[in-house]
C-alpha atoms as a PDB file:
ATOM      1  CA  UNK A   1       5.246 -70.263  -1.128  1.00  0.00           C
ATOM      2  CA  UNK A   2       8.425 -70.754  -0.227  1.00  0.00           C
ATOM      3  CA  UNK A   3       7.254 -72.343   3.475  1.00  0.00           C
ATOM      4  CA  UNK A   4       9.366 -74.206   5.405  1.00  0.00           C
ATOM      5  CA  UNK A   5      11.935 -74.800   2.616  1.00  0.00           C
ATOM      6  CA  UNK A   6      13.296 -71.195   1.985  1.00  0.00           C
ATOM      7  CA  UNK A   7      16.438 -70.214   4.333  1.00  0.00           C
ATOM      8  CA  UNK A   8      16.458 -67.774   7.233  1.00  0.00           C
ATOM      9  CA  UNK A   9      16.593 -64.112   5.109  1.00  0.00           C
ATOM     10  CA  UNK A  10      19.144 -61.697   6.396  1.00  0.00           C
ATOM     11  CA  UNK A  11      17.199 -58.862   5.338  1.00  0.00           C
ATOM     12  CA  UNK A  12      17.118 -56.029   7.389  1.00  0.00           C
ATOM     13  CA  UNK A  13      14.215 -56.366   9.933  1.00  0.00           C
ATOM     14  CA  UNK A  14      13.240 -52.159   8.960  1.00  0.00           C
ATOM     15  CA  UNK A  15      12.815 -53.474   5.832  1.00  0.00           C
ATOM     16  CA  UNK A  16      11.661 -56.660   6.185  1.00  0.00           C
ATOM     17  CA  UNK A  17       8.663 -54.722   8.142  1.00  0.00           C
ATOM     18  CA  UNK A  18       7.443 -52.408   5.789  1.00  0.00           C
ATOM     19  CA  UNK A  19       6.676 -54.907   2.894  1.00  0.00           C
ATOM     20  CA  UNK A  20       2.787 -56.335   2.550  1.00  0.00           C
ATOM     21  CA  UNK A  21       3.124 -59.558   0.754  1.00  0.00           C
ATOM     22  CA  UNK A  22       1.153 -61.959  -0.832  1.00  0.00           C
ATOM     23  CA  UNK A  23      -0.385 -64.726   0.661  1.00  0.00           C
ATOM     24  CA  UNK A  24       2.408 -66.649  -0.491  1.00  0.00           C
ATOM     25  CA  UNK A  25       5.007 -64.401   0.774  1.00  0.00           C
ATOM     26  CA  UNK A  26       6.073 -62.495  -2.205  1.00  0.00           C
ATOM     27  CA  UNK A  27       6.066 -59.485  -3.273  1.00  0.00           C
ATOM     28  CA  UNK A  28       6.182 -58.028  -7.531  1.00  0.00           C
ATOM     29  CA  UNK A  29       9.606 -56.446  -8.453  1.00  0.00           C
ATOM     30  CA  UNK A  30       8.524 -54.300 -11.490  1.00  0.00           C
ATOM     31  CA  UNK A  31      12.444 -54.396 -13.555  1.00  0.00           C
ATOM     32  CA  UNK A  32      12.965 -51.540 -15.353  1.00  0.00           C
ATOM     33  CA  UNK A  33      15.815 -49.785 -17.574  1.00  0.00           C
ATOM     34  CA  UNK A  34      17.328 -46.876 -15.512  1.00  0.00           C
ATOM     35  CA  UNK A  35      17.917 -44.736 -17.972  1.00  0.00           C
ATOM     36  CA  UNK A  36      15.749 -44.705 -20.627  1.00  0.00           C
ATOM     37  CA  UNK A  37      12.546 -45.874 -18.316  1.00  0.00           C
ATOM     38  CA  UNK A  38      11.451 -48.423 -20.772  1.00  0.00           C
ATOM     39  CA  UNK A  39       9.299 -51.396 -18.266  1.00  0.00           C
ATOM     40  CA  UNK A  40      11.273 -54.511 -18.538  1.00  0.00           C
ATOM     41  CA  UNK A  41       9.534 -57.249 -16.749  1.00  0.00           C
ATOM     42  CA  UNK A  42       7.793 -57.994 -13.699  1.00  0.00           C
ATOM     43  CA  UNK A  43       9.251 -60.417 -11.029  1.00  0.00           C
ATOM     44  CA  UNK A  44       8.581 -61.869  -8.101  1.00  0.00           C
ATOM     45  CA  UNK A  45      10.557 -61.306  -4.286  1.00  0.00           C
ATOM     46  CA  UNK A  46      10.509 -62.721  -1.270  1.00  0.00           C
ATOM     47  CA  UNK A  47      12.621 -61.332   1.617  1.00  0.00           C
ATOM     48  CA  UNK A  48      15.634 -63.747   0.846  1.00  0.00           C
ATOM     49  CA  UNK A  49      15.905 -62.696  -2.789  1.00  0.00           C
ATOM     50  CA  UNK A  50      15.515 -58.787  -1.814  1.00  0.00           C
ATOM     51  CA  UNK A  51      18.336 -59.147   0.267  1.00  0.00           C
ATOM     52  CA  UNK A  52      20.505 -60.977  -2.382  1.00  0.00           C
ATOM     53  CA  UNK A  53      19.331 -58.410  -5.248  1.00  0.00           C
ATOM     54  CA  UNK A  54      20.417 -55.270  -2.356  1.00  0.00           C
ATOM     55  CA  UNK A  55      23.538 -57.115  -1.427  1.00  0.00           C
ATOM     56  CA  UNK A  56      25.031 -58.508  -4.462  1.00  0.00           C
ATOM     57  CA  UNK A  57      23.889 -55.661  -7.104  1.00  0.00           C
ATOM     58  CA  UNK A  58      22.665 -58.923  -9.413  1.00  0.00           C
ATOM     59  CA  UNK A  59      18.683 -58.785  -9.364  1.00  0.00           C
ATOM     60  CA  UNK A  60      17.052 -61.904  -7.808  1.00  0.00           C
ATOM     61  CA  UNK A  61      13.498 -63.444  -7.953  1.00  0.00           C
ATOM     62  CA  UNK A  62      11.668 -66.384  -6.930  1.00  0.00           C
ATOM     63  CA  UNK A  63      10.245 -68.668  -9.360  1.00  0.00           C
ATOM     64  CA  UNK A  64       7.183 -69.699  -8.849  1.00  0.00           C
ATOM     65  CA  UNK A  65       7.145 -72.377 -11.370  1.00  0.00           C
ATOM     66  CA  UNK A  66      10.490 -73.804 -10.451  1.00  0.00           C
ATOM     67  CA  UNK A  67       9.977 -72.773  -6.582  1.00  0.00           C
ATOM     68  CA  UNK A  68      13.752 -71.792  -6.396  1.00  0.00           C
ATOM     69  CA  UNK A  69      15.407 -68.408  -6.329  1.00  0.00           C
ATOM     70  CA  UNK A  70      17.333 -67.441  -9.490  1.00  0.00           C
ATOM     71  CA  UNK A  71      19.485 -64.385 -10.537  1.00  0.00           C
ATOM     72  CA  UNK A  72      18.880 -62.906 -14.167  1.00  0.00           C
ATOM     73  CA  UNK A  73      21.126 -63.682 -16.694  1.00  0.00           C
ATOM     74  CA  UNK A  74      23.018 -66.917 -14.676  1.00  0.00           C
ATOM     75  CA  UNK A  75      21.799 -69.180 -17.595  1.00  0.00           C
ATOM     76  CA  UNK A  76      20.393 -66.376 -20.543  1.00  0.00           C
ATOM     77  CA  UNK A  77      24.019 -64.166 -20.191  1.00  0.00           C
ATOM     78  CA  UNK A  78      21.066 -61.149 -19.980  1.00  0.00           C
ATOM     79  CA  UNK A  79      22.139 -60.000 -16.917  1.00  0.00           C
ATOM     80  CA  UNK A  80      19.721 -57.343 -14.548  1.00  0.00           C
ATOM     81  CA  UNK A  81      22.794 -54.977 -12.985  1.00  0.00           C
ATOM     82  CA  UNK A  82      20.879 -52.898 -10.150  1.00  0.00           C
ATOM     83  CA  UNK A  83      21.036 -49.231  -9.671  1.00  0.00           C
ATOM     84  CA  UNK A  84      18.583 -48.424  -7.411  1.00  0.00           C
ATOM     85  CA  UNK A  85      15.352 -50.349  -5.141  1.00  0.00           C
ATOM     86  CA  UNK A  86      12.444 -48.341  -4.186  1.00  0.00           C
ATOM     87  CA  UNK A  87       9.616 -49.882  -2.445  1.00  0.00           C
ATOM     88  CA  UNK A  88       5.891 -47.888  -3.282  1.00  0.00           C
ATOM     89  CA  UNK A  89       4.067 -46.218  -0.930  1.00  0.00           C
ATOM     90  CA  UNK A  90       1.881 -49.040   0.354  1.00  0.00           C
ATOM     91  CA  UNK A  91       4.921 -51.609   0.004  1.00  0.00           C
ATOM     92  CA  UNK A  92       3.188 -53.886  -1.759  1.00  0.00           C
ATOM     93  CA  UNK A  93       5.516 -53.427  -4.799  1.00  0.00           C
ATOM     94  CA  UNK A  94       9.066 -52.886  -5.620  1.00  0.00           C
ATOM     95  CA  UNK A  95      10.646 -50.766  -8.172  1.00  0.00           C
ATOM     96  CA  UNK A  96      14.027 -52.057  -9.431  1.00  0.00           C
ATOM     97  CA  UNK A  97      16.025 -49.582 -11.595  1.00  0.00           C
ATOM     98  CA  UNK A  98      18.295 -51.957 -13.761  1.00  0.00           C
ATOM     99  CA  UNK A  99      20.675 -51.822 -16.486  1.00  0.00           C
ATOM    100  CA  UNK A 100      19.296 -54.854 -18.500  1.00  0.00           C
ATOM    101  CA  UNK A 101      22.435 -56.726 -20.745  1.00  0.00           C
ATOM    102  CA  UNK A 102      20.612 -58.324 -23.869  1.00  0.00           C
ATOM    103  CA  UNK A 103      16.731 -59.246 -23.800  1.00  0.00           C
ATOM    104  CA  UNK A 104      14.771 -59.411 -20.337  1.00  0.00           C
ATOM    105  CA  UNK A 105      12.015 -61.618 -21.077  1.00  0.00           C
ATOM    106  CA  UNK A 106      12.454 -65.460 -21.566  1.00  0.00           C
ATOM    107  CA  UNK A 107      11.112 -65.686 -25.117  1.00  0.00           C
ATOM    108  CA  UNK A 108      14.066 -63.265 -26.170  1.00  0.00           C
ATOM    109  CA  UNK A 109      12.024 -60.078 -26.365  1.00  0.00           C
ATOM    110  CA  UNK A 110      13.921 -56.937 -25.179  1.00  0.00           C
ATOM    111  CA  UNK A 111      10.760 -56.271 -22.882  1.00  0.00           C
ATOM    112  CA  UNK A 112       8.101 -58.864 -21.569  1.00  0.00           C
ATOM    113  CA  UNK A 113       5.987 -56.144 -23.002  1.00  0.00           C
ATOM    114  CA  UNK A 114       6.573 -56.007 -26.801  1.00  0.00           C
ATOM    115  CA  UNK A 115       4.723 -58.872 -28.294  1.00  0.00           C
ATOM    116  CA  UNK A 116       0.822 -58.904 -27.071  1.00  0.00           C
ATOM    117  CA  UNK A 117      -0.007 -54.796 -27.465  1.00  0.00           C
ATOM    118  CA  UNK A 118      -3.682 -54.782 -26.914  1.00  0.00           C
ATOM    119  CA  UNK A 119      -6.315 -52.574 -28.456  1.00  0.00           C
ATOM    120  CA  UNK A 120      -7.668 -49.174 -27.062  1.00  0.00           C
ATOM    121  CA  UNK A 121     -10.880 -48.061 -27.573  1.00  0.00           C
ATOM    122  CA  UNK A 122     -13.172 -51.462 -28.043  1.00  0.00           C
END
């Protein structure tokens, strides 16, 4: 993933030790509206961008297309405010408690989940 190229993090070593990432050194960052629940998007962290999204209260995620970090909402205006992190009980996932400004997904959907609804029971 982010190899050789991605800066030292500065995230805190307790921290830092209780994740289990990918092979590529990420880990998902499930984005989701604090106070109505509602599942906004799923993301991708490495320790560098967890430590920006704790520190600066702006959530931040790795592309993995564009291999570079980038904050939500910089370019869109559809900003990811951060109210609380919580890491699962395996910490193999984070759970980012948000207060999404405007749509979350890229296509302009409120949720990355509204469009493709699949069918139960077949």
């Amino acid at each position: 993933m982010t190899g050789n190229t991605a800066p030292a993090s500065s995230l805190d070593p307790a921290i830092a030790a209780r994740l289990k990432r990918s092979a590529d050194g990420l880990v998902p960052a499930i984005a989701q509206q604090y106070d109505t629940g509602e599942v906004l998007m799923l993301g991708w962290m490495d320790d560098e961008a967890l430590h920006r999204t704790l520190t600066t209260g702006r959530c931040t995620y790795w592309s993995r297309s564009r291999q570079e970090y980038w904050v939500k909402g910089d370019t869109s205006g559809h900003v990811q405010h951060v109210k609380s992190v919580a890491l699962d009980c395996d910490g193999d996932t984070l759970l980012v408690k948000v207060d999404q400004t405007g749509a979350a997904c890229h296509t302009g959907d409120r949720t990355c989940f509204d469009a493709d609804v699949l069918p139960l029971g077949q």
